[in-house]
Protein backbone atom coordinates (compact mmCIF):
# COMPACT_ATOMS: atom_id res chain seq x y z
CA UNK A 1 56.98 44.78 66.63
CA UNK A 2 59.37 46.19 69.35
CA UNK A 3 62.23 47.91 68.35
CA UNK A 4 65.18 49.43 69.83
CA UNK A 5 64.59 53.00 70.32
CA UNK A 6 61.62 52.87 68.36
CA UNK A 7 61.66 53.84 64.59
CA UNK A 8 65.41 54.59 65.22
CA UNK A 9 65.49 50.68 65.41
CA UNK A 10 69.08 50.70 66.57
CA UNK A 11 71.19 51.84 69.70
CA UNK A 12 72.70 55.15 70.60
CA UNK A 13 76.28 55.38 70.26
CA UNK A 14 78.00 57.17 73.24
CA UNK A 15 81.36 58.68 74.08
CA UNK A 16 82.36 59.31 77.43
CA UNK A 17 85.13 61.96 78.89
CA UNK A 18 86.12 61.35 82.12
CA UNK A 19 85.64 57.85 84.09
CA UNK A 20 89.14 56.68 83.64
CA UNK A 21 91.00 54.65 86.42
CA UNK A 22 90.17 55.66 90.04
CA UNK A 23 86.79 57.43 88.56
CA UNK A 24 84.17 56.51 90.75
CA UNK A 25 81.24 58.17 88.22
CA UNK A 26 82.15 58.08 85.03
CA UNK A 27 81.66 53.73 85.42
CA UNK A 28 78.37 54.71 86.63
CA UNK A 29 77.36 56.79 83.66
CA UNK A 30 78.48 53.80 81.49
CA UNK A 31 76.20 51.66 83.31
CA UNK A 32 73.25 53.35 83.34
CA UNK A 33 73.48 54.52 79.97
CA UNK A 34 73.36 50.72 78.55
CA UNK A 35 71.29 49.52 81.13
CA UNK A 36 68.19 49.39 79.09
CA UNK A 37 70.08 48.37 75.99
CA UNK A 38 69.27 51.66 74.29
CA UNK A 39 72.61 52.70 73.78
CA UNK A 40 76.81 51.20 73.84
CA UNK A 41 79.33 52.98 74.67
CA UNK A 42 81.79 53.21 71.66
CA UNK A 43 84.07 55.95 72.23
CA UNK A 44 85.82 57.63 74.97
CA UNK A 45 88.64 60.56 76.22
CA UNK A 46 88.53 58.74 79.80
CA UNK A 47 91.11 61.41 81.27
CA UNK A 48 92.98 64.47 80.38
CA UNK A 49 96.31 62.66 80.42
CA UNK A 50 96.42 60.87 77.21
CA UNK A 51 98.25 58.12 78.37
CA UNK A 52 96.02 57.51 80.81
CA UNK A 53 93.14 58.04 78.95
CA UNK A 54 93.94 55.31 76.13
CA UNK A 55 95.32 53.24 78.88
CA UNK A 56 91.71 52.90 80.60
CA UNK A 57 90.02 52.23 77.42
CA UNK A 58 90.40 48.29 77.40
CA UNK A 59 87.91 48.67 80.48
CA UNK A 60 85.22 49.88 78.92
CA UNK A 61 85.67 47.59 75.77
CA UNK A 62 86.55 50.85 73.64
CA UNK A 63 88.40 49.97 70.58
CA UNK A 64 91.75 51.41 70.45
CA UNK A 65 90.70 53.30 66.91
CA UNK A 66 88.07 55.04 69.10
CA UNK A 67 90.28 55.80 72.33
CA UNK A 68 91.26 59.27 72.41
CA UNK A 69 93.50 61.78 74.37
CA UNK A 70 91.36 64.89 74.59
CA UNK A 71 87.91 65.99 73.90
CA UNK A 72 89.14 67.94 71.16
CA UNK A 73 90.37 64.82 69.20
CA UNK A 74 87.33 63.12 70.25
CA UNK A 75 85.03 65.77 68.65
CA UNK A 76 87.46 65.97 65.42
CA UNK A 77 87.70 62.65 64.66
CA UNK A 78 83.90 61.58 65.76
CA UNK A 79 82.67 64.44 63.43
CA UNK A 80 84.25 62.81 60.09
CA UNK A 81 83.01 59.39 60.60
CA UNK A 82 80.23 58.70 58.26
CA UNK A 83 76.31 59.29 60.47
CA UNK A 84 75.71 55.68 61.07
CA UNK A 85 79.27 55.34 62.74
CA UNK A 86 79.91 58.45 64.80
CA UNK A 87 78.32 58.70 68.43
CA UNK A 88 75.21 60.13 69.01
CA UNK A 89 76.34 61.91 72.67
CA UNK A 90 78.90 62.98 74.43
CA UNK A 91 78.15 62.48 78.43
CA UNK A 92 80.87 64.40 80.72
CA UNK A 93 81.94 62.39 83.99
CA UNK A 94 84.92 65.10 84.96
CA UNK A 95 85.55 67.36 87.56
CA UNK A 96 83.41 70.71 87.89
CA UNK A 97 86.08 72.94 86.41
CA UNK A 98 86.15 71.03 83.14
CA UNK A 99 82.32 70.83 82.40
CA UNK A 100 82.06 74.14 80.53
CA UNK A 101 84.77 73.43 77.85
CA UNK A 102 84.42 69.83 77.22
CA UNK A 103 80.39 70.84 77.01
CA UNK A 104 80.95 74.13 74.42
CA UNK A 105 82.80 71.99 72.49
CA UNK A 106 80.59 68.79 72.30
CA UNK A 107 77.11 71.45 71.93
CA UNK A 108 79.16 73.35 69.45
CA UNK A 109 79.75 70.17 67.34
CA UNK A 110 76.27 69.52 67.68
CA UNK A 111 76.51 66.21 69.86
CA UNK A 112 73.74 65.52 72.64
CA UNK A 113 75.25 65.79 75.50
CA UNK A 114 74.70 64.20 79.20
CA UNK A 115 76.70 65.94 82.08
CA UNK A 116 77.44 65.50 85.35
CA UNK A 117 76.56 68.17 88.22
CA UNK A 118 77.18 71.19 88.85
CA UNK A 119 76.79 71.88 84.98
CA UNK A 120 79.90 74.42 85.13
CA UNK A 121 82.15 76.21 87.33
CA UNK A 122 80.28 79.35 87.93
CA UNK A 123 77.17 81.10 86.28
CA UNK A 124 78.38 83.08 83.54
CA UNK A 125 79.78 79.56 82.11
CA UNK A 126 75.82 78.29 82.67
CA UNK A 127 74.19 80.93 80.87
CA UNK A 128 76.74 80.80 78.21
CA UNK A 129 76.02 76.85 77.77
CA UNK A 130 72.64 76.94 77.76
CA UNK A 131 72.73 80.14 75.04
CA UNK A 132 74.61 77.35 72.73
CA UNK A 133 72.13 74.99 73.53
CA UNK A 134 69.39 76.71 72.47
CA UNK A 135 70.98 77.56 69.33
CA UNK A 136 72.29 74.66 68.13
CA UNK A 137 69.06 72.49 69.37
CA UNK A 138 71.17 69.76 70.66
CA UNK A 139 69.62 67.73 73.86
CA UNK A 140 71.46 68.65 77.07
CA UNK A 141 70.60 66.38 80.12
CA UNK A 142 72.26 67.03 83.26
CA UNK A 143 72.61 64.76 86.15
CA UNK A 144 70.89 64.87 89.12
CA UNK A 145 69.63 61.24 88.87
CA UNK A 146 67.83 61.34 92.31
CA UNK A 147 64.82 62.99 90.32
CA UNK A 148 65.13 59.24 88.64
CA UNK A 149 63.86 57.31 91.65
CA UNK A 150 60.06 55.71 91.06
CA UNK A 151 58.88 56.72 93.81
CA UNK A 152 60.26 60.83 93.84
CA UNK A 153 58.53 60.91 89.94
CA UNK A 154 55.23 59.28 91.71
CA UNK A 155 55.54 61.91 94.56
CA UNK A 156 56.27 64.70 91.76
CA UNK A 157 52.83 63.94 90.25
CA UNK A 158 51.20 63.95 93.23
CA UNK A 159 52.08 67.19 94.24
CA UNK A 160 51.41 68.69 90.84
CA UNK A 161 48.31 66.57 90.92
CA UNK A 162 47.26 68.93 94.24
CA UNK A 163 46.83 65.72 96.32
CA UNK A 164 48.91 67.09 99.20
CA UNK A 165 46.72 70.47 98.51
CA UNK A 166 49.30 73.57 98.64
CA UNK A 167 53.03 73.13 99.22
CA UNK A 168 54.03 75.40 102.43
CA UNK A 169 57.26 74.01 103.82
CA UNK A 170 60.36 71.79 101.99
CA UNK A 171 62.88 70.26 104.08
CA UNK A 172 65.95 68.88 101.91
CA UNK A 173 69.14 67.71 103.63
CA UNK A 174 71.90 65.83 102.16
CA UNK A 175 73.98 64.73 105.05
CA UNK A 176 77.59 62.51 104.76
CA UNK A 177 80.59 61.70 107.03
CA UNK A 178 83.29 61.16 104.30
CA UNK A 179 85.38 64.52 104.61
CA UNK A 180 85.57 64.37 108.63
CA UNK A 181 89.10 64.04 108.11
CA UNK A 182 91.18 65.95 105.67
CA UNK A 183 91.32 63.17 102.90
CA UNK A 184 92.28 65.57 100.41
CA UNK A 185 96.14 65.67 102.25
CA UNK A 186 96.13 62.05 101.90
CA UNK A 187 95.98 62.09 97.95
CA UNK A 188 92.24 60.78 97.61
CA UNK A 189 91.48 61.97 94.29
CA UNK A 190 88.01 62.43 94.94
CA UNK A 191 88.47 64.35 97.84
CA UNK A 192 91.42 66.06 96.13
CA UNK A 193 89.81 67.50 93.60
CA UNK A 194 86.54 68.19 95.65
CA UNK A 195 87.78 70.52 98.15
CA UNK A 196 90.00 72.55 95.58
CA UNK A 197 88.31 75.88 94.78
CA UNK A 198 90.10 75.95 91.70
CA UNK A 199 88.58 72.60 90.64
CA UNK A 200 85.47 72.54 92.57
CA UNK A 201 84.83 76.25 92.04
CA UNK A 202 83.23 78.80 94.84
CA UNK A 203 81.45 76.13 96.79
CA UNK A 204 82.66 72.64 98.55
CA UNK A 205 79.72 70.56 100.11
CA UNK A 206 77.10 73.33 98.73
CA UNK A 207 78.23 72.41 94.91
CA UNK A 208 78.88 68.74 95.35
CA UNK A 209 75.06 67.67 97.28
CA UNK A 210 73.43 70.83 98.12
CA UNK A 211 72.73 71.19 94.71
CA UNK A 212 71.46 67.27 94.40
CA UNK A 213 69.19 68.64 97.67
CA UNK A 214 67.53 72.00 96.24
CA UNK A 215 67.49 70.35 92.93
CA UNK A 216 64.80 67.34 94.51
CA UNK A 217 62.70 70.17 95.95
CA UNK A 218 62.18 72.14 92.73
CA UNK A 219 61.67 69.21 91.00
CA UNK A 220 59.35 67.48 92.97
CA UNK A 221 56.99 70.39 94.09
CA UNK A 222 57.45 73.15 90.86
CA UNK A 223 57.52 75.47 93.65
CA UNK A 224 59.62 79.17 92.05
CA UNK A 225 61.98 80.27 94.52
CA UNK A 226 61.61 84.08 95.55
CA UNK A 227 64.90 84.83 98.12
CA UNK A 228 67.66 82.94 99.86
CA UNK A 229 69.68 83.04 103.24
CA UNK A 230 72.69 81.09 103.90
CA UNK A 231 75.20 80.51 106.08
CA UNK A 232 78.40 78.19 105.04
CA UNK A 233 80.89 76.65 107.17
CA UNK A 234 84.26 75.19 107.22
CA UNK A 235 85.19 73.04 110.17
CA UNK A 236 88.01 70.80 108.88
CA UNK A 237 90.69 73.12 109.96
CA UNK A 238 92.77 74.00 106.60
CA UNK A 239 90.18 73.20 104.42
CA UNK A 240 89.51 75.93 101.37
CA UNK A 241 85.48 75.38 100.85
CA UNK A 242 82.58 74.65 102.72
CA UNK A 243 81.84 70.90 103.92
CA UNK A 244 78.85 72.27 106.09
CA UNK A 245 76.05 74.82 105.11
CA UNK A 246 72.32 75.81 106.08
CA UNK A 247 70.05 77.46 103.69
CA UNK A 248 66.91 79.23 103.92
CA UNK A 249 64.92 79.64 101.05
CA UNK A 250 61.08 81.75 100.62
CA UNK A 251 59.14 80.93 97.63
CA UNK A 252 57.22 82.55 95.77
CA UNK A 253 53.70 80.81 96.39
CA UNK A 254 54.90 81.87 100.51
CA UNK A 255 56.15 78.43 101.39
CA UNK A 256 59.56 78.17 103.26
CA UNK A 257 62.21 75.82 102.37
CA UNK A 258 65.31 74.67 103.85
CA UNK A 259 68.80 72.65 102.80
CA UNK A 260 70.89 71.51 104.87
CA UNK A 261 74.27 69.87 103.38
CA UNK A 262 77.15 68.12 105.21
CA UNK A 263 80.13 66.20 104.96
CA UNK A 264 81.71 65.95 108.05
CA UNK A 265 78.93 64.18 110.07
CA UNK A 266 80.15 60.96 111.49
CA UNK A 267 78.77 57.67 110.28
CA UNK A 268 76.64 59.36 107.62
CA UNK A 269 77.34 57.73 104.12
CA UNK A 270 75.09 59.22 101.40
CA UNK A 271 71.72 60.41 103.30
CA UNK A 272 69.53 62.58 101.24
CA UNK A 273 66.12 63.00 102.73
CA UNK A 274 63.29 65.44 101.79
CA UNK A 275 59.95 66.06 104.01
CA UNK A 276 57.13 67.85 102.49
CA UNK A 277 54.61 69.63 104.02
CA UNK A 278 50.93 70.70 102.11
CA UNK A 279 48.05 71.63 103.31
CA UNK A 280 46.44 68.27 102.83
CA UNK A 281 48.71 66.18 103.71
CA UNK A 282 52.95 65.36 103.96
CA UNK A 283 55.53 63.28 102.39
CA UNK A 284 59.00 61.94 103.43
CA UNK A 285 61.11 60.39 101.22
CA UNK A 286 65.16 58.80 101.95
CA UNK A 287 67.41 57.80 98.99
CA UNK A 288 69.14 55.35 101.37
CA UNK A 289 65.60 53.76 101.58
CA UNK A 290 64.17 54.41 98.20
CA UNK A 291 61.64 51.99 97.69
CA UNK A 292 59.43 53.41 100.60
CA UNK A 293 57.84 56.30 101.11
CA UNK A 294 55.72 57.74 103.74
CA UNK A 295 52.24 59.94 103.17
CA UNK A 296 50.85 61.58 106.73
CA UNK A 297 47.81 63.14 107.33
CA UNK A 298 46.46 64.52 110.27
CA UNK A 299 43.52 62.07 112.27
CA UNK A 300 44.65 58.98 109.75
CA UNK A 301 47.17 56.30 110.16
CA UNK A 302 50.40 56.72 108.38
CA UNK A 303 51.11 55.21 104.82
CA UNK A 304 53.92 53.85 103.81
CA UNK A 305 53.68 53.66 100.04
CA UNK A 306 56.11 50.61 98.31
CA UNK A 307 57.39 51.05 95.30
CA UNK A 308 54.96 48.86 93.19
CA UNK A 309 54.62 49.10 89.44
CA UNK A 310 51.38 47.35 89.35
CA UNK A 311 49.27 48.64 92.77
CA UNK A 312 46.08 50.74 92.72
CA UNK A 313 47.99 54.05 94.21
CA UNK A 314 51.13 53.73 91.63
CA UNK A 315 50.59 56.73 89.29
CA UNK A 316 51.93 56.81 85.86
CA UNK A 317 55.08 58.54 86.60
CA UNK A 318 56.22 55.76 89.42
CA UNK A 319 54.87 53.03 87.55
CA UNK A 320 56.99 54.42 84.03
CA UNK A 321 60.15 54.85 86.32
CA UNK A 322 59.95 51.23 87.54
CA UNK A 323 61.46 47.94 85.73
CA UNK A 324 61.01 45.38 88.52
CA UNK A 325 57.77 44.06 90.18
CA UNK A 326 57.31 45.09 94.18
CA UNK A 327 59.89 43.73 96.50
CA UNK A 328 63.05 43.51 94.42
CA UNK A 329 64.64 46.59 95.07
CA UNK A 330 65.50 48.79 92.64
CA UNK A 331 68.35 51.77 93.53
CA UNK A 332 70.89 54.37 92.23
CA UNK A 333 71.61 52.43 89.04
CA UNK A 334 67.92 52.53 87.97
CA UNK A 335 67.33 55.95 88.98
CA UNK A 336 70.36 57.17 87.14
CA UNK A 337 69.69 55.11 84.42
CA UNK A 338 66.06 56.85 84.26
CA UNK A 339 67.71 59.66 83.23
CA UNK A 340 69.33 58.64 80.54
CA UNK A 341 66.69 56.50 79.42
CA UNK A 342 64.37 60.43 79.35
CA UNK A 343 66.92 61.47 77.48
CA UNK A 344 66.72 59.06 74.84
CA UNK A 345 63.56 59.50 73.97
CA UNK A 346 64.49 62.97 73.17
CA UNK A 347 67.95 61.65 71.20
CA UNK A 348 65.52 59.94 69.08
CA UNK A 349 63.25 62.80 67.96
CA UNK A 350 66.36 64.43 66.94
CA UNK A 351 68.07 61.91 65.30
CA UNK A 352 64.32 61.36 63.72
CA UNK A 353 63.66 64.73 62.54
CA UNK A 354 61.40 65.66 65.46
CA UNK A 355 60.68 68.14 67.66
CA UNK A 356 60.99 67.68 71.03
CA UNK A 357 60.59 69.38 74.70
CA UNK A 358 63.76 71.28 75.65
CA UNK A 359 62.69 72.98 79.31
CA UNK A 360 59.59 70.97 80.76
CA UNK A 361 61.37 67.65 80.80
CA UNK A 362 60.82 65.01 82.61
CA UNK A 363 65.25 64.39 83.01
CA UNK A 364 66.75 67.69 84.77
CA UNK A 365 67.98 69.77 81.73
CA UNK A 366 70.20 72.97 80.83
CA UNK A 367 67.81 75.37 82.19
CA UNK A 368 68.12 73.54 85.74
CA UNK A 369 71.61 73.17 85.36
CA UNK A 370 71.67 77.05 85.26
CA UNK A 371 69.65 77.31 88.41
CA UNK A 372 71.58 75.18 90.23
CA UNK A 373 74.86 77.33 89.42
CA UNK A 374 72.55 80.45 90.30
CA UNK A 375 72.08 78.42 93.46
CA UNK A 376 75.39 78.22 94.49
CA UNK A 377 76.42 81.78 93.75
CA UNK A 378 73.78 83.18 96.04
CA UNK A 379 73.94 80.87 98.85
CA UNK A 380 78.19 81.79 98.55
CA UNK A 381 77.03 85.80 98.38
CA UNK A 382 74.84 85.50 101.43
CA UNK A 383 76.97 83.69 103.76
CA UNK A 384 80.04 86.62 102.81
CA UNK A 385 77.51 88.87 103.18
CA UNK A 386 76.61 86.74 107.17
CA UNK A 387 73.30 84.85 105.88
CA UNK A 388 71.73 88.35 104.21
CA UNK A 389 68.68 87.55 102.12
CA UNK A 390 69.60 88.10 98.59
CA UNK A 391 67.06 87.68 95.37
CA UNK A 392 67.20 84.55 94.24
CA UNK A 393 64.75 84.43 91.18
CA UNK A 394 66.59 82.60 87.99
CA UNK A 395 64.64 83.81 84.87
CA UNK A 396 66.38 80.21 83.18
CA UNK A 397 63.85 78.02 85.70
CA UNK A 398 61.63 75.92 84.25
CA UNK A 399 57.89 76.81 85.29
């Protein structure tokens, strides 16, 4: 007989800071968290003003009992509820300078935890996180839900599979129009907050999608980074933190990769687009067009590959990612939603007594939420230091 979440046979309770009114993401994380009816959302701090934050609860169908004004309370109050009431995980849908707290003190309270990218506000934060993690044995899930897409996991296992033969060149580029204009002076909170280095930390455009950009190469060709070059830019005049940026990164295997972020690039909404080149053959893949991608190899015609749970060249990793048949599309919800839904399945060996994976995951985890912080600091250190190669080996990466 099917069950929800297996022999848990019930849902996942979940709590969510941040995604009170004007939040763009936090709504998201609610929906893809119950997408799959795995879990409900039962419990919430939706912003740090606790007016606010009770005020948005109605929303989200959050009970007022369970509506609270801080993460603290949240934790407190959560923790002395008897097991079958309290939430199972805490998923963080704040700004970047508020990760590392509202995470210490979930992990430290031993609540799984789902959080939004960049996993902190600088590295020594990271490594500190992920130190708790590993010591309280929590699950920690971060993010970057474009590794959620069918047809990225089907390319993944590809790769890994050696079906475009060796990986020699990544090109990842993450290109939007948004911040052309200085929205930030015209009280747009998500601009407000994203262009504040004291909210969005040492990076602007690099932190927000860079990271989403390296983070899709690593993950889709396991390929260990060896040394970076960078060169940031600001071109808003004013403006505090990068919205442009070029990077330059050697491997380790020899292959060459580059990222390219923007957000000043007229009439470019949310393009993230990746081209891989092996020695076999070479991939493209575009988030605004996520239900195609293209394989080329030399002397052959071009395939366009459909995302198709039930063809002949589906592999298991598309075909698990998938919920629809071929030709309804599925997009952002259902890739985000794959990461929760990753996730769960390691909820449930906790909650079960289990053991599960903690670093070789198939959802982007603690130890890549460390690399992508190590990301940012070097690609900020080079282009101070006018695009110098610096090391850019992270001993947290998963292998």
């Amino acid at each position: 007989m099917e069950t929800i979440n297996g022999q848990l046979n019930r849902k996942l309770r979940m709590a969510l800071v941040g995604g009170g009114q004007g939040s763009f993401i936090g709504r998201v994380h609610s929906i893809a968290a119950c997408l799959d009816n795995r879990a409900e959302l039962v419990a919430g701090a939706l912003s740090s003003n606790p007016e606010k934050a009770k005020a948005s609860a109605p929303a989200y169908d959050i009970k007022p009992d369970r509506a609270y004004g801080s993460i603290e309370e949240l934790v407190e109050q959560e923790s002395s509820l008897p097991e079958d009431q309290r939430v199972d995980f805490i998923s963080i849908a704040t700004p970047n300078h508020t990760h590392f707290s509202i995470a210490k003190t979930a992990v430290e309270a031993g609540f799984n935890v789902v959080c939004d990218k960049p996993m902190t506000f600088d590295l020594a934060q990271a490594e500190e996180l992920k130190a708790l993690v590993e010591s309280s044995g929590v699950v920690f899930a971060v993010s970057h839900n474009y590794t959620g897409y069918p047809l990225v996991r089907m390319a993944r296992e590809m790769i890994l599979n050696d079906e475009l033969g060796e990986i020699q060149a990544i090109r990842s580029n993450y290109i939007q129009g948004w911040l052309r204009s200085r929205l930030e002076e015209e009280d747009q909170k998500q601009a407000a907050w994203r262009t504040d280095p004291a909210k969005s930390g040492a990076a602007g455009a690099f932190g927000d999608i860079a990271t989403h950009a390296y983070n899709l190469g690593r993950y889709m060709t396991g390929l260990l980074p060896e040394e970076i070059s960078c060169n940031l830019k600001i071109f808003a005049p004013g403006r505090q933190l990068d919205d442009y940026g070029h990077a330059t990164i050697r491997f380790q295997n020899g292959a060459l990769g580059t990222v390219t972020a923007s957000q000043i690039s007229h009439g470019r909404e949310n393009d993230l687009f990746i081209e891989i080149d092996g020695t076999k053959g070479a991939l493209a893949w575009r988030q605004e067009e996520p239900n195609q991608m293209v394989i080329r190899r030399n002397g052959q015609p071009h395939s366009v590959y459909t995302r198709d749970p039930n063809a002949p060249y589906m592999n298991e990793s598309g075909a698990a990612a998938c919920r629809l048949p071929s030709g309804h599309p599925e997009a952002f919800f259902e890739a985000f939603a794959n990461i929760y839904r990753s996730a769960f399945d390691a909820m449930v060996q906790r909650i079960s007594g289990q053991s599960f994976e903690a670093k070789n995951t198939i959802y982007p985890n603690v130890y890549d939420g460390v690399e992508g912080m190590f990301f940012i600091q070097q690609s900020v250190a080079s282009s101070h230091e006018n695009g110098a190669w610096l090391p850019f080996q992270c001993e947290s990466a998963r292998r």
